[in-house]
PDB file of N, CA and C in Angstrom:
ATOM      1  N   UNK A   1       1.447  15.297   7.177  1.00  0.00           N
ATOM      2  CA  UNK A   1       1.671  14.207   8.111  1.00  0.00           C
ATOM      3  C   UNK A   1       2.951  13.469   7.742  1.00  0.00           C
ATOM      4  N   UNK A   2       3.911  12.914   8.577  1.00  0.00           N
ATOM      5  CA  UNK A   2       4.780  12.406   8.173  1.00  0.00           C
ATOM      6  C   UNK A   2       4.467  11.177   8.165  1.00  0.00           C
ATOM      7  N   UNK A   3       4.994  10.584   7.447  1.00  0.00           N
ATOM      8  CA  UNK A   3       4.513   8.659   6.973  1.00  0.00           C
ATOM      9  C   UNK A   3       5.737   8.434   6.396  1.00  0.00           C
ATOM     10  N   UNK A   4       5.346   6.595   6.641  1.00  0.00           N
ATOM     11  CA  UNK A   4       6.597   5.934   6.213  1.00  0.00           C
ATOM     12  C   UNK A   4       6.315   4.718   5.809  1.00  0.00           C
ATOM     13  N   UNK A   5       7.108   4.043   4.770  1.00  0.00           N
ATOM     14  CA  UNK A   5       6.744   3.148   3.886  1.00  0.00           C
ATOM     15  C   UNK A   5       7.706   1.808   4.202  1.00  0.00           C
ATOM     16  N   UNK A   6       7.434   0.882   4.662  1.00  0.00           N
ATOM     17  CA  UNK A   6       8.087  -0.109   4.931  1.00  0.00           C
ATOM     18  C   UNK A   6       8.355  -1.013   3.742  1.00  0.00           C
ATOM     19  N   UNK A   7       8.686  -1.514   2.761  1.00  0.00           N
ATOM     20  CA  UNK A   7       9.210  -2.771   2.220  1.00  0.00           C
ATOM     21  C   UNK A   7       9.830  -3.807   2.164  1.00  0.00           C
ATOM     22  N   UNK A   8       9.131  -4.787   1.731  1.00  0.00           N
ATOM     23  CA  UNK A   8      10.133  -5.839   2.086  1.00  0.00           C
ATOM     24  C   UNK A   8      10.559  -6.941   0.919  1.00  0.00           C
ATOM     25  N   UNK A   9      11.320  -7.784   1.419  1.00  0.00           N
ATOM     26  CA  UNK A   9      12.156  -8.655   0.078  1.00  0.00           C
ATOM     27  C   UNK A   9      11.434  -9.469  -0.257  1.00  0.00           C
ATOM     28  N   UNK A  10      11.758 -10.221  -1.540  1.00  0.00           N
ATOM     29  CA  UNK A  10      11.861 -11.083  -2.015  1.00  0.00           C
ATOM     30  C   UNK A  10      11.684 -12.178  -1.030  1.00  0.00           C
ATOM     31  N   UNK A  11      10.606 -13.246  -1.159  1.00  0.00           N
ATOM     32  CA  UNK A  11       9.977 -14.049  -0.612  1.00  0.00           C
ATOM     33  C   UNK A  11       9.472 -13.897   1.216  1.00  0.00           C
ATOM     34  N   UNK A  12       8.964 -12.209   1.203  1.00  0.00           N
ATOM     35  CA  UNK A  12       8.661 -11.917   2.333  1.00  0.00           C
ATOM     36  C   UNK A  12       7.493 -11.300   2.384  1.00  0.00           C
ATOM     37  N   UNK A  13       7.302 -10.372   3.628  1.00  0.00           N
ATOM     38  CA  UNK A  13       6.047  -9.590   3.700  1.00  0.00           C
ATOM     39  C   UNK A  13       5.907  -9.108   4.878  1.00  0.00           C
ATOM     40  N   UNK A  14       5.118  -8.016   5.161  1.00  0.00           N
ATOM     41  CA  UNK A  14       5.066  -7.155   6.208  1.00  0.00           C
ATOM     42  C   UNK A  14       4.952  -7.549   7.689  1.00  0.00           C
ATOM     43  N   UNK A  15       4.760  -8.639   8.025  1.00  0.00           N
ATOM     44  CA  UNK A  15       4.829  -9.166   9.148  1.00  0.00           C
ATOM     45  C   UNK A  15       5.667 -10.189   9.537  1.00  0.00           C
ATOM     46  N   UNK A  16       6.902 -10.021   9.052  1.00  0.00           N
ATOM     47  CA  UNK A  16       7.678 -10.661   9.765  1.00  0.00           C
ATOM     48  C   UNK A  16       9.174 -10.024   9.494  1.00  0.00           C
ATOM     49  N   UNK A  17      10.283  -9.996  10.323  1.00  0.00           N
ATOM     50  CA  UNK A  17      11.314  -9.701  10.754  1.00  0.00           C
ATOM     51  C   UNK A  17      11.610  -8.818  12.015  1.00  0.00           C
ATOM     52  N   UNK A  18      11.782  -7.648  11.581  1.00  0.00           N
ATOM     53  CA  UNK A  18      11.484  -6.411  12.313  1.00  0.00           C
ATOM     54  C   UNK A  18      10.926  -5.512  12.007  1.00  0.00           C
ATOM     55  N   UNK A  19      10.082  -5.766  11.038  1.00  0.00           N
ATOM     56  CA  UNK A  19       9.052  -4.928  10.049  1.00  0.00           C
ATOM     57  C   UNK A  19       7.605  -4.453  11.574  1.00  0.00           C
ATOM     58  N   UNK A  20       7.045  -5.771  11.978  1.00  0.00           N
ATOM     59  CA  UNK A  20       5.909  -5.272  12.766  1.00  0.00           C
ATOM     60  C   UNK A  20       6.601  -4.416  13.847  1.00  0.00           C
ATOM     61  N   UNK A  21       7.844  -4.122  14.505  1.00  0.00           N
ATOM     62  CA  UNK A  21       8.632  -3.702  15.189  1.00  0.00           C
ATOM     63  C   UNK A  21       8.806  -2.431  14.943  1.00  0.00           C
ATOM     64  N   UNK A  22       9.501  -1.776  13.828  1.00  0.00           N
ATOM     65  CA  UNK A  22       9.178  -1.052  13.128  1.00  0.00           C
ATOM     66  C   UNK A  22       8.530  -0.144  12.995  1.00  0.00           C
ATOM     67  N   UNK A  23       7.551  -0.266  12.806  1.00  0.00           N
ATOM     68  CA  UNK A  23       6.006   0.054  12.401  1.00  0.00           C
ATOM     69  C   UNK A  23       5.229   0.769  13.545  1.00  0.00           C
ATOM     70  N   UNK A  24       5.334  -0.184  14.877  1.00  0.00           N
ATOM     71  CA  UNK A  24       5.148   0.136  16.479  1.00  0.00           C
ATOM     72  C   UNK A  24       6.098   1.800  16.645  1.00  0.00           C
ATOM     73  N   UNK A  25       6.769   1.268  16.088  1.00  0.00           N
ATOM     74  CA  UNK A  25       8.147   2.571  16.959  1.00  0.00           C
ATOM     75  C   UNK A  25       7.518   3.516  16.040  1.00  0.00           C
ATOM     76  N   UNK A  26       7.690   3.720  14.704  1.00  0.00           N
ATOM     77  CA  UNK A  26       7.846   4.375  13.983  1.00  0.00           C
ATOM     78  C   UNK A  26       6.051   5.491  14.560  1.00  0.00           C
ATOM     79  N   UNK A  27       5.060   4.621  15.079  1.00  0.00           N
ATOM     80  CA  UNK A  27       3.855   5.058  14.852  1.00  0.00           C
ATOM     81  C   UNK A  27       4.082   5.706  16.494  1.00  0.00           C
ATOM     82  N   UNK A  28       4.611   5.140  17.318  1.00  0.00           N
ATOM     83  CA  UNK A  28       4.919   5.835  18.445  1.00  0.00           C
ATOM     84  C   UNK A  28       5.107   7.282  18.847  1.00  0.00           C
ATOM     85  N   UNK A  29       6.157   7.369  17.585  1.00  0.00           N
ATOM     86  CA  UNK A  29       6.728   9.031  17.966  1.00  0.00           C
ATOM     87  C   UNK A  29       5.636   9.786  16.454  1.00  0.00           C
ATOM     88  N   UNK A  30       4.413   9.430  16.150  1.00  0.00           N
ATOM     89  CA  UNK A  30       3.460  10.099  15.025  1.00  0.00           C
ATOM     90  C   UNK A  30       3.583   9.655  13.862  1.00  0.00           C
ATOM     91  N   UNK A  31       4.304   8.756  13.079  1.00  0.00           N
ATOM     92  CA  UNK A  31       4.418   8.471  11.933  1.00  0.00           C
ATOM     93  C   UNK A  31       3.088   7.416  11.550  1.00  0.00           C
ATOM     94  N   UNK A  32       2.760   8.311  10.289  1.00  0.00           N
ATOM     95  CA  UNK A  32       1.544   7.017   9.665  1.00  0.00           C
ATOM     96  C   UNK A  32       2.203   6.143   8.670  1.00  0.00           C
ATOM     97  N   UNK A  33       1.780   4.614   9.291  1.00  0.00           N
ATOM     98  CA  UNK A  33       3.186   3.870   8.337  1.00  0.00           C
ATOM     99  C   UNK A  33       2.471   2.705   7.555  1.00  0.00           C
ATOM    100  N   UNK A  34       2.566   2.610   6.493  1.00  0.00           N
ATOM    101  CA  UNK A  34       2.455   2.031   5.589  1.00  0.00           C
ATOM    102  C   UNK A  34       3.583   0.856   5.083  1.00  0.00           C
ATOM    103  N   UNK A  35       3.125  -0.278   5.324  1.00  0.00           N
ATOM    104  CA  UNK A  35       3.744  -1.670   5.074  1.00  0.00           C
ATOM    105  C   UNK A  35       3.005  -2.231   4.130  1.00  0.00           C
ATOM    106  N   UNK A  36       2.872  -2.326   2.796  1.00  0.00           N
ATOM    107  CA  UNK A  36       2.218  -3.177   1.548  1.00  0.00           C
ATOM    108  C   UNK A  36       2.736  -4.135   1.465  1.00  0.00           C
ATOM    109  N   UNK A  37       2.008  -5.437   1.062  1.00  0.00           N
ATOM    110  CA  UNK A  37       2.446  -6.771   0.628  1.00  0.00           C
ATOM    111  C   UNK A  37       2.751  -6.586  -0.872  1.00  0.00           C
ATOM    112  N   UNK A  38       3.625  -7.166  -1.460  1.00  0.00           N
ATOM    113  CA  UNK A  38       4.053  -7.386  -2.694  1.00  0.00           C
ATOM    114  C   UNK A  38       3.826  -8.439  -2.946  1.00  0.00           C
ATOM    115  N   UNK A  39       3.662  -8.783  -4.390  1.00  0.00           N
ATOM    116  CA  UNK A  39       3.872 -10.177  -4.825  1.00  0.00           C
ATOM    117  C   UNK A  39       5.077 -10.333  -4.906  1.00  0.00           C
ATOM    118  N   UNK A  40       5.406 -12.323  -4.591  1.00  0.00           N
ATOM    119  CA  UNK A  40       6.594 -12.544  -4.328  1.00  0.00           C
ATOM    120  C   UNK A  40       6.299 -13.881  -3.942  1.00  0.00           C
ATOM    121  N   UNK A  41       7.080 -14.900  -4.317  1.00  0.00           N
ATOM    122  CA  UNK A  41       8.198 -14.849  -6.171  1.00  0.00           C
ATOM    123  C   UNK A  41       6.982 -14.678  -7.101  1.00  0.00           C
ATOM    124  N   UNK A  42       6.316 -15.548  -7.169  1.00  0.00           N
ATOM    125  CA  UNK A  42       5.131 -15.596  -8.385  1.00  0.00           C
ATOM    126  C   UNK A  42       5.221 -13.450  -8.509  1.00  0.00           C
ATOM    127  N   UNK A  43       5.287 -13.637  -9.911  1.00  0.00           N
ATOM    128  CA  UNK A  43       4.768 -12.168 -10.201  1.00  0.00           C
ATOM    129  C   UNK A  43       5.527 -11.267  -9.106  1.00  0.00           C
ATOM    130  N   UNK A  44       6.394 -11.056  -9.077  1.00  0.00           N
ATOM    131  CA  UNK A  44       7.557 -10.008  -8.649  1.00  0.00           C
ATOM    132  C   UNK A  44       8.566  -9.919 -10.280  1.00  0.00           C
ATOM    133  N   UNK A  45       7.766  -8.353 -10.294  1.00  0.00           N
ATOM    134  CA  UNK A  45       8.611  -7.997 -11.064  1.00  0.00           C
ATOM    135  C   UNK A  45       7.959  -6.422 -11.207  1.00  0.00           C
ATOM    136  N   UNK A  46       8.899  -5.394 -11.907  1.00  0.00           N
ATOM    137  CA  UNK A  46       9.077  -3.885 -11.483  1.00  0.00           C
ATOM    138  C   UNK A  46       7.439  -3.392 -11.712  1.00  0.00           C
ATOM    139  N   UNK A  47       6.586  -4.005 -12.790  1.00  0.00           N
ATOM    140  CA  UNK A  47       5.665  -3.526 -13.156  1.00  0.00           C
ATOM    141  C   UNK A  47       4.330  -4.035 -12.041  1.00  0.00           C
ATOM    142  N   UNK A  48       4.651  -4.977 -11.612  1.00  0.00           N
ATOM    143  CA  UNK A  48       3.875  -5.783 -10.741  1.00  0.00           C
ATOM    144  C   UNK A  48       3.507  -4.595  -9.114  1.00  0.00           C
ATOM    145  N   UNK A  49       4.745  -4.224  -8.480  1.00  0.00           N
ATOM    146  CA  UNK A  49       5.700  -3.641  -7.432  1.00  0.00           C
ATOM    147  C   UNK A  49       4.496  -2.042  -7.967  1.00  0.00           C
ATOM    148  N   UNK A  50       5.306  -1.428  -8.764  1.00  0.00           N
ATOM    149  CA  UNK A  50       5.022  -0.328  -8.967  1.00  0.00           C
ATOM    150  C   UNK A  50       3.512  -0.344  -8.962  1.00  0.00           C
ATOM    151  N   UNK A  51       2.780  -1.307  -9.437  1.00  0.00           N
ATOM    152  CA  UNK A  51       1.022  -0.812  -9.028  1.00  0.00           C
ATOM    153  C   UNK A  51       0.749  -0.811  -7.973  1.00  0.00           C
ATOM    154  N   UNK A  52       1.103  -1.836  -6.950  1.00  0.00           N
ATOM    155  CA  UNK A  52       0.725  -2.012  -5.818  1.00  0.00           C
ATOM    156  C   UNK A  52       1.575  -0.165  -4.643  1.00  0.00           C
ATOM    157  N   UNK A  53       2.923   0.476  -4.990  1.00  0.00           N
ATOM    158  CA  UNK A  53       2.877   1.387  -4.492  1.00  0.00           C
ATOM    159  C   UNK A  53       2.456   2.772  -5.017  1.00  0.00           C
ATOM    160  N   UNK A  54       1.881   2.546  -6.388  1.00  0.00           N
ATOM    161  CA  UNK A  54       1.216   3.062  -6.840  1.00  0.00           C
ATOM    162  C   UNK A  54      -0.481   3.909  -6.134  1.00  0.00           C
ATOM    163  N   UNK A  55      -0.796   2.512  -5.267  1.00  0.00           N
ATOM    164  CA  UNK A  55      -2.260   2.908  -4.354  1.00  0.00           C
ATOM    165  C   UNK A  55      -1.543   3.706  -3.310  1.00  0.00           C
ATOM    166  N   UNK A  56      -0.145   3.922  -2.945  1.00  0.00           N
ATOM    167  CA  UNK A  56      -0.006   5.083  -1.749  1.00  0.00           C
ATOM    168  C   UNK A  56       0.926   6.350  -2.483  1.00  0.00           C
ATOM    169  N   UNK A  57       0.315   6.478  -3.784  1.00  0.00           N
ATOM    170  CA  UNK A  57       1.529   7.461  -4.339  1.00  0.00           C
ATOM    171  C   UNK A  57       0.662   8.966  -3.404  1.00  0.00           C
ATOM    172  N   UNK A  58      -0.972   9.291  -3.276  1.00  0.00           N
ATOM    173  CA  UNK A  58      -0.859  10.556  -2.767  1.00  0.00           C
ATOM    174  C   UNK A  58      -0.283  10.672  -1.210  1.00  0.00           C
ATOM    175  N   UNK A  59       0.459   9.566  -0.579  1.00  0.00           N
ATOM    176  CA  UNK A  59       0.520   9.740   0.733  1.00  0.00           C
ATOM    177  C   UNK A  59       2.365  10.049   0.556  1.00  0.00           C
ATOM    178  N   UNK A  60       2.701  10.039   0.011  1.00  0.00           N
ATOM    179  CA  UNK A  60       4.263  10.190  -0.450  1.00  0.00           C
ATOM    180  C   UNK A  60       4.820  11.573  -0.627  1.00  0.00           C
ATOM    181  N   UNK A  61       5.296  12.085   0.154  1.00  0.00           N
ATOM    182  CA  UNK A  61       5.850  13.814  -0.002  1.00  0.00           C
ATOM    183  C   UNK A  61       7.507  14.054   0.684  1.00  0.00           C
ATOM    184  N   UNK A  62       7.152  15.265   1.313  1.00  0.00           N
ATOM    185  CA  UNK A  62       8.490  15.818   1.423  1.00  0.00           C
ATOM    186  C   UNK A  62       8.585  15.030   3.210  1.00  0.00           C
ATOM    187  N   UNK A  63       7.729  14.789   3.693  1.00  0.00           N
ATOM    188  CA  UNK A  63       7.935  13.700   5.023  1.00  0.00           C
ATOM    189  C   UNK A  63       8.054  12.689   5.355  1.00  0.00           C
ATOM    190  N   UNK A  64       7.905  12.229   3.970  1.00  0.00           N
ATOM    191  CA  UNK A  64       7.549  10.502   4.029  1.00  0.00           C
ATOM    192  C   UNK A  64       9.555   9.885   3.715  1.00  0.00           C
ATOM    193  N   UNK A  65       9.562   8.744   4.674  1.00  0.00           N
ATOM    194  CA  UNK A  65      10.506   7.590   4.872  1.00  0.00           C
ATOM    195  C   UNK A  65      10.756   6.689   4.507  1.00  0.00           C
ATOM    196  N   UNK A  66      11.127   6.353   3.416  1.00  0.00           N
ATOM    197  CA  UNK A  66      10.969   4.351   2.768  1.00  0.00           C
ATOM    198  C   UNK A  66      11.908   3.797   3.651  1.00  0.00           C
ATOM    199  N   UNK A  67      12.105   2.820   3.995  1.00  0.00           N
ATOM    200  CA  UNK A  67      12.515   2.140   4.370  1.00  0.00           C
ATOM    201  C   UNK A  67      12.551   0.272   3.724  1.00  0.00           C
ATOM    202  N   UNK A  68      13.491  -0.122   3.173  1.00  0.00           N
ATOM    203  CA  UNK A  68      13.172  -1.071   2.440  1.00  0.00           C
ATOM    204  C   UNK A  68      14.346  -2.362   2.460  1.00  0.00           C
ATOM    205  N   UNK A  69      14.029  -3.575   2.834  1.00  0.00           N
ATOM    206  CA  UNK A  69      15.003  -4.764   3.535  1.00  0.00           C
ATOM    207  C   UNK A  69      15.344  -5.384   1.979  1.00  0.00           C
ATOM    208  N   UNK A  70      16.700  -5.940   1.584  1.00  0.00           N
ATOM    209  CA  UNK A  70      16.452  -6.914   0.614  1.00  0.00           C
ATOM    210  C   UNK A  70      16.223  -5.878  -0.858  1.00  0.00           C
ATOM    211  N   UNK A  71      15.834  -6.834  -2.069  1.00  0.00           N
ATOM    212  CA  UNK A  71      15.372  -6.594  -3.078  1.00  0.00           C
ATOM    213  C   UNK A  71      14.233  -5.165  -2.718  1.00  0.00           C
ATOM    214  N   UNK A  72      13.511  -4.859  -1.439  1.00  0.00           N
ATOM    215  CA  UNK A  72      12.586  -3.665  -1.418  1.00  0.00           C
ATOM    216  C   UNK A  72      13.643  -2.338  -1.262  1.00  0.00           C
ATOM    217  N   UNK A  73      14.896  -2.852  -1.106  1.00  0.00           N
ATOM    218  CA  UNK A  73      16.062  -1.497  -0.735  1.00  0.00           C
ATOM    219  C   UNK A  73      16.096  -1.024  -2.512  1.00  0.00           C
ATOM    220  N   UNK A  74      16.485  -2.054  -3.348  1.00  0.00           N
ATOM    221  CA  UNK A  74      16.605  -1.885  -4.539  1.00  0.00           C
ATOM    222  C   UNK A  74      15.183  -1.509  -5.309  1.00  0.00           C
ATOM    223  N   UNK A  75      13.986  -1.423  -4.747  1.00  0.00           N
ATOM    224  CA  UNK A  75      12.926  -1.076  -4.882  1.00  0.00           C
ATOM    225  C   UNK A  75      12.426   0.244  -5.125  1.00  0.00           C
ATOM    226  N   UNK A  76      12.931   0.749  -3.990  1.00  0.00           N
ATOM    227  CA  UNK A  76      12.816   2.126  -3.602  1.00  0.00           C
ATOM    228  C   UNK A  76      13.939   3.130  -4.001  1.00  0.00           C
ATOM    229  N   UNK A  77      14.575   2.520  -4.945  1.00  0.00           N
ATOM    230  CA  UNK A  77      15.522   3.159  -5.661  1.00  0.00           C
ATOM    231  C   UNK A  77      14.511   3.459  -7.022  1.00  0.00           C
ATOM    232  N   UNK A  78      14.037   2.729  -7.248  1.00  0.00           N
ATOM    233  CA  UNK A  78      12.770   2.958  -8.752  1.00  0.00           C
ATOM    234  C   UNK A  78      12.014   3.902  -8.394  1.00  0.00           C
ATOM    235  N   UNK A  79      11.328   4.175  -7.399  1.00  0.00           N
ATOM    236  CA  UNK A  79      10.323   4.785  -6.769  1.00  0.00           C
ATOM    237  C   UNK A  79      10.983   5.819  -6.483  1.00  0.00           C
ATOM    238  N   UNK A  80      12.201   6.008  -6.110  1.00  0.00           N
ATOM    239  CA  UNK A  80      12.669   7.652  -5.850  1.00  0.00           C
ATOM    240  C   UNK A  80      13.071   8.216  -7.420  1.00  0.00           C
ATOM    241  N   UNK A  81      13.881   7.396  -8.114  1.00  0.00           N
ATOM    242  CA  UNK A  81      13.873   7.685  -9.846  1.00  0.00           C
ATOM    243  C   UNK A  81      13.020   8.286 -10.745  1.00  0.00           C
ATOM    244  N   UNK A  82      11.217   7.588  -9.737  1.00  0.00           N
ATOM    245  CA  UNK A  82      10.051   8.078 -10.803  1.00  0.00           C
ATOM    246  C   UNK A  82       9.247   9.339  -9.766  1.00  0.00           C
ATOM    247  N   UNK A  83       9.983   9.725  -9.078  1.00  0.00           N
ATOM    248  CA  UNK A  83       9.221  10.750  -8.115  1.00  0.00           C
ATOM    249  C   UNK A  83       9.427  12.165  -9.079  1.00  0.00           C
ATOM    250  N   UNK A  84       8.720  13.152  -8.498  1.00  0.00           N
ATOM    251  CA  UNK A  84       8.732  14.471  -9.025  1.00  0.00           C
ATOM    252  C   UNK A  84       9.103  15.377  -8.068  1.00  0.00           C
ATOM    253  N   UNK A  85       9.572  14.902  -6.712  1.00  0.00           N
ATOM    254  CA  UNK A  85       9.168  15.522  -5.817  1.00  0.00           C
ATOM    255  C   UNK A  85      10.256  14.793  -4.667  1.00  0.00           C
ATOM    256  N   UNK A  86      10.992  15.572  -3.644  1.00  0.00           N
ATOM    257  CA  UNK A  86      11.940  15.027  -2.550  1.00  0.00           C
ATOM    258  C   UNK A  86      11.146  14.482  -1.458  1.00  0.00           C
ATOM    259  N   UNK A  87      11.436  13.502  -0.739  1.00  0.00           N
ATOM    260  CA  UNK A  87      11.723  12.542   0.236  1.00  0.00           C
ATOM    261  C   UNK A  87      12.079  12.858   1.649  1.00  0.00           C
ATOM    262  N   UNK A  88      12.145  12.687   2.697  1.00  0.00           N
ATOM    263  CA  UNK A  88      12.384  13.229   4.050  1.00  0.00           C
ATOM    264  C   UNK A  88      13.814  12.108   4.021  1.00  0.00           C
ATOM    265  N   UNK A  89      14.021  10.703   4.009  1.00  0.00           N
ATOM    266  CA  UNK A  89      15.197   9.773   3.763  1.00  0.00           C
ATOM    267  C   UNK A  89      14.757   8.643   3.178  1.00  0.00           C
ATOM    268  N   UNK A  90      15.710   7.689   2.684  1.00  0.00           N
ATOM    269  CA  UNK A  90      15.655   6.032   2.346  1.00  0.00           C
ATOM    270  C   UNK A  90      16.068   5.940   2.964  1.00  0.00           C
ATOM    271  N   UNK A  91      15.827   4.638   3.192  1.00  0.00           N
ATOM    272  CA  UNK A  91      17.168   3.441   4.313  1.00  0.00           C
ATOM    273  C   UNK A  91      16.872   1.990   3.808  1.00  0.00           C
ATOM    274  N   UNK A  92      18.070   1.244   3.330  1.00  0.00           N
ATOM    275  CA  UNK A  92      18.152   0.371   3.365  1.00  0.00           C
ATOM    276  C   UNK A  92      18.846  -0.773   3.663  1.00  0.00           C
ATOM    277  N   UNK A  93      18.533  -1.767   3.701  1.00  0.00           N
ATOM    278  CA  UNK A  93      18.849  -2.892   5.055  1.00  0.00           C
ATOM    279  C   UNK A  93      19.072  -4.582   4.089  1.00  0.00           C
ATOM    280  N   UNK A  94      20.142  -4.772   3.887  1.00  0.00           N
ATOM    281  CA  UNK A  94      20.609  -5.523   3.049  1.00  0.00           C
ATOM    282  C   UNK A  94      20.946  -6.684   4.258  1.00  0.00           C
ATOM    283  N   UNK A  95      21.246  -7.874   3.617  1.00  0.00           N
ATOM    284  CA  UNK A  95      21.750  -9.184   4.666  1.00  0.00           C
ATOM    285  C   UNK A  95      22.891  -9.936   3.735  1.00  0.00           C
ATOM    286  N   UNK A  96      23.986  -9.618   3.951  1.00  0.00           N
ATOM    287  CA  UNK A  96      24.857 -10.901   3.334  1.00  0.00           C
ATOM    288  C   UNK A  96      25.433 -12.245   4.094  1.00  0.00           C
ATOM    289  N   UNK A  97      25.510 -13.276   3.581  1.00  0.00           N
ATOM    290  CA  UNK A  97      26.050 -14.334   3.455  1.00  0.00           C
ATOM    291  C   UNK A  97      27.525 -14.401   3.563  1.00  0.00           C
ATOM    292  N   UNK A  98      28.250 -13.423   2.714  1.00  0.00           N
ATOM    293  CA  UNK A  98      29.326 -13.763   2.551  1.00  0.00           C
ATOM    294  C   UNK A  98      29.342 -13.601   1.354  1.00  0.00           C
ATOM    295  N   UNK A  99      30.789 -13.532   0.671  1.00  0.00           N
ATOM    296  CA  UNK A  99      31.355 -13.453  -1.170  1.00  0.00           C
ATOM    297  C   UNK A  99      31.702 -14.968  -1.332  1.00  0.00           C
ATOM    298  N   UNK A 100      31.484 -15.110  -2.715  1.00  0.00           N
ATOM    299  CA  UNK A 100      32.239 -16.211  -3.085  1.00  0.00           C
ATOM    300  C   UNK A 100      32.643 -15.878  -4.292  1.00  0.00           C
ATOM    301  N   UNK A 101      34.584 -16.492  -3.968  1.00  0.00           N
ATOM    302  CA  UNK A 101      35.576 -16.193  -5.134  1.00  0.00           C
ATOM    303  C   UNK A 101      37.045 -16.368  -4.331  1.00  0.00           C
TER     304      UNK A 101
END
């Protein structure tokens, strides 16, 4: 089955941006999609993250999609590092402000 893993940033969570949006489309054309809440701020940190996608590691294969906004882009960089096994794509979705200097 192909599935896909939504993440999200630092002081967020699966229902809000364009995450529930997302999720609709993505399940539209067959994808089973998976959006986990993280802790965040309290207890965000790599070991925290990793248990919680830890409960969808058997749904994770050669079809599955992360998709990850924010600090979850840099997320899913850990999670492809500790895989054994290839990925269908990442994508990630950063927001800047602007530089200062």
């Amino acid at each position: 089955m192909r599935t896909a893993i939504i993440i999200h940033g630092t002081y967020g969570n699966p229902d809000e941006n364009w995450f529930p949006w997302l999720k609709t489309e993505l399940e539209k054309i067959g994808y089973q999609v998976y959006a986990p809440i993280f802790p965040t701020p309290e207890n965000q940190n790599l070991e925290a993250w990793l248990k919680v996608i830890g409960d969808l590691h058997n749904n994770i294969g050669a079809k599955t999609i992360f998709i990850g906004h924010s600090v979850g882009a840099s997320f899913i960089l850990s999670i492809l590092e500790s895989l054994d096994l290839p990925v269908r794509a990442a994508f990630f979705s950063f927001r800047f402000f602007g530089f200062i200097g």
